[in-house]
C-alpha atoms as a PDB file:
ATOM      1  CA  UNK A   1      83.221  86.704 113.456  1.00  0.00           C
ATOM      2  CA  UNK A   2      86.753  85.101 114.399  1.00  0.00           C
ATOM      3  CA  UNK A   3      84.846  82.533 116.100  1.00  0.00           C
ATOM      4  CA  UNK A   4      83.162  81.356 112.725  1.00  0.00           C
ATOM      5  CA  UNK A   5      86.863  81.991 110.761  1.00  0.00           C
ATOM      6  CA  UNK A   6      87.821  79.598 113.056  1.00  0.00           C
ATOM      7  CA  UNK A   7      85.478  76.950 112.514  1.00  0.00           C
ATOM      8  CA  UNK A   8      85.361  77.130 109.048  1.00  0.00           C
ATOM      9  CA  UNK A   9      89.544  77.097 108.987  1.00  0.00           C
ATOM     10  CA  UNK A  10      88.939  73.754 110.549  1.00  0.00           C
ATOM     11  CA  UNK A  11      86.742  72.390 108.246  1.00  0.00           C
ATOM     12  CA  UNK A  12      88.986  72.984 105.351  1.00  0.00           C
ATOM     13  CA  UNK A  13      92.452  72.284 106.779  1.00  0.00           C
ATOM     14  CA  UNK A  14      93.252  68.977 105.808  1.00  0.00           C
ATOM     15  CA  UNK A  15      91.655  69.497 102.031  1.00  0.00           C
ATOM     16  CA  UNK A  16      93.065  71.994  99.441  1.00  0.00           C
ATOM     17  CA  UNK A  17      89.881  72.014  96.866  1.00  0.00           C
ATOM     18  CA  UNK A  18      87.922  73.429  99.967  1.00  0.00           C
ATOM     19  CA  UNK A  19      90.733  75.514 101.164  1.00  0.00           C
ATOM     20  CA  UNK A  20      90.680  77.363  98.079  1.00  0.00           C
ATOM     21  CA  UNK A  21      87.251  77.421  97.482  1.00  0.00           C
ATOM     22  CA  UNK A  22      86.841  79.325 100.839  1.00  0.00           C
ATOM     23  CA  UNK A  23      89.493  81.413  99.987  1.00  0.00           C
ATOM     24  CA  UNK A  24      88.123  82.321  96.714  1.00  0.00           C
ATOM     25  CA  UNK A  25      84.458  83.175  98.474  1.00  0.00           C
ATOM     26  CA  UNK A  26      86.441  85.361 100.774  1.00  0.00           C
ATOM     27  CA  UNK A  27      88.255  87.124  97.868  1.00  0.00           C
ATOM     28  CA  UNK A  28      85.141  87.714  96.486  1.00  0.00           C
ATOM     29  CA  UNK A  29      83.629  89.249  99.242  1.00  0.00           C
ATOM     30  CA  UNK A  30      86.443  91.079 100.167  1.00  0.00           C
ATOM     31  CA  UNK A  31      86.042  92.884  96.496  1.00  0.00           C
ATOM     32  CA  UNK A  32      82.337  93.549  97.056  1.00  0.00           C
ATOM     33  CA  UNK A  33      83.083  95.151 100.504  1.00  0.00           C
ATOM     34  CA  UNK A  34      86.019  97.577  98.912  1.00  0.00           C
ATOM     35  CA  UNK A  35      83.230  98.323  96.169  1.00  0.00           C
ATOM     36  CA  UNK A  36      80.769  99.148  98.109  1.00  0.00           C
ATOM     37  CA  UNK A  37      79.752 102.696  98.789  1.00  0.00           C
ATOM     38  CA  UNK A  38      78.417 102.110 102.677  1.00  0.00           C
ATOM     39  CA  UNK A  39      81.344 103.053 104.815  1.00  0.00           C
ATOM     40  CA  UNK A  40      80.853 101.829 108.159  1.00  0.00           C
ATOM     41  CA  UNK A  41      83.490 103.272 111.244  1.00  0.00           C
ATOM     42  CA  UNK A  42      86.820 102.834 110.878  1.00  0.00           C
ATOM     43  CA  UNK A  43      86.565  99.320 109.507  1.00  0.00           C
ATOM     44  CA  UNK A  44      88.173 100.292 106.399  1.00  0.00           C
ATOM     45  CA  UNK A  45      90.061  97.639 103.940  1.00  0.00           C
ATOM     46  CA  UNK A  46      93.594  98.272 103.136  1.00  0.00           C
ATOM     47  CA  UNK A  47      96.441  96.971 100.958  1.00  0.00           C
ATOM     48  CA  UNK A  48      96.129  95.751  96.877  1.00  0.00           C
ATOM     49  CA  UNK A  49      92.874  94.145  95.811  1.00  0.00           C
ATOM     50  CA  UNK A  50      94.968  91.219  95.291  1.00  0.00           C
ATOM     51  CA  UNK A  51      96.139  90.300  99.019  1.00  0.00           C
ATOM     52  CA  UNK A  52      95.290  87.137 100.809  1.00  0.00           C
ATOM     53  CA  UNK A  53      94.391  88.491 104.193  1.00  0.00           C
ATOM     54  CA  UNK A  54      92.288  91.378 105.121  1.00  0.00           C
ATOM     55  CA  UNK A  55      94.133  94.088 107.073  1.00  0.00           C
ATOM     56  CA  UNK A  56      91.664  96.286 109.283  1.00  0.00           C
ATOM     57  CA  UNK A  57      92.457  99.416 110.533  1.00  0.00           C
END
């Protein structure tokens, strides 16, 4: 998965619409993930709804 986080950071460092339209897909499914009732592990999400980074346990 960091692989492909990688990539895609590539793709959209030198342009700011598609920075933040990957960062807004990412918020997104961030917020779907939190809402979902499937807990998997330990992989669970924490900090505000609201932060720009995902913080794994």
């Amino acid at each position: 998965m960091c692989n492909l986080f990688n990539e895609v950071a590539d793709l959209v460092e030198d342009c700011e619409e598609k920075y933040a339209k990957v960062m807004g897909r990412l918020q997104e499914l961030k917020q779907e993930l939190i809402g979902s009732s499937i807990v998997c592990g330990s992989n669970m999400v924490s900090g505000s709804p609201n932060d720009s980074f995902f913080t794994w346990r």
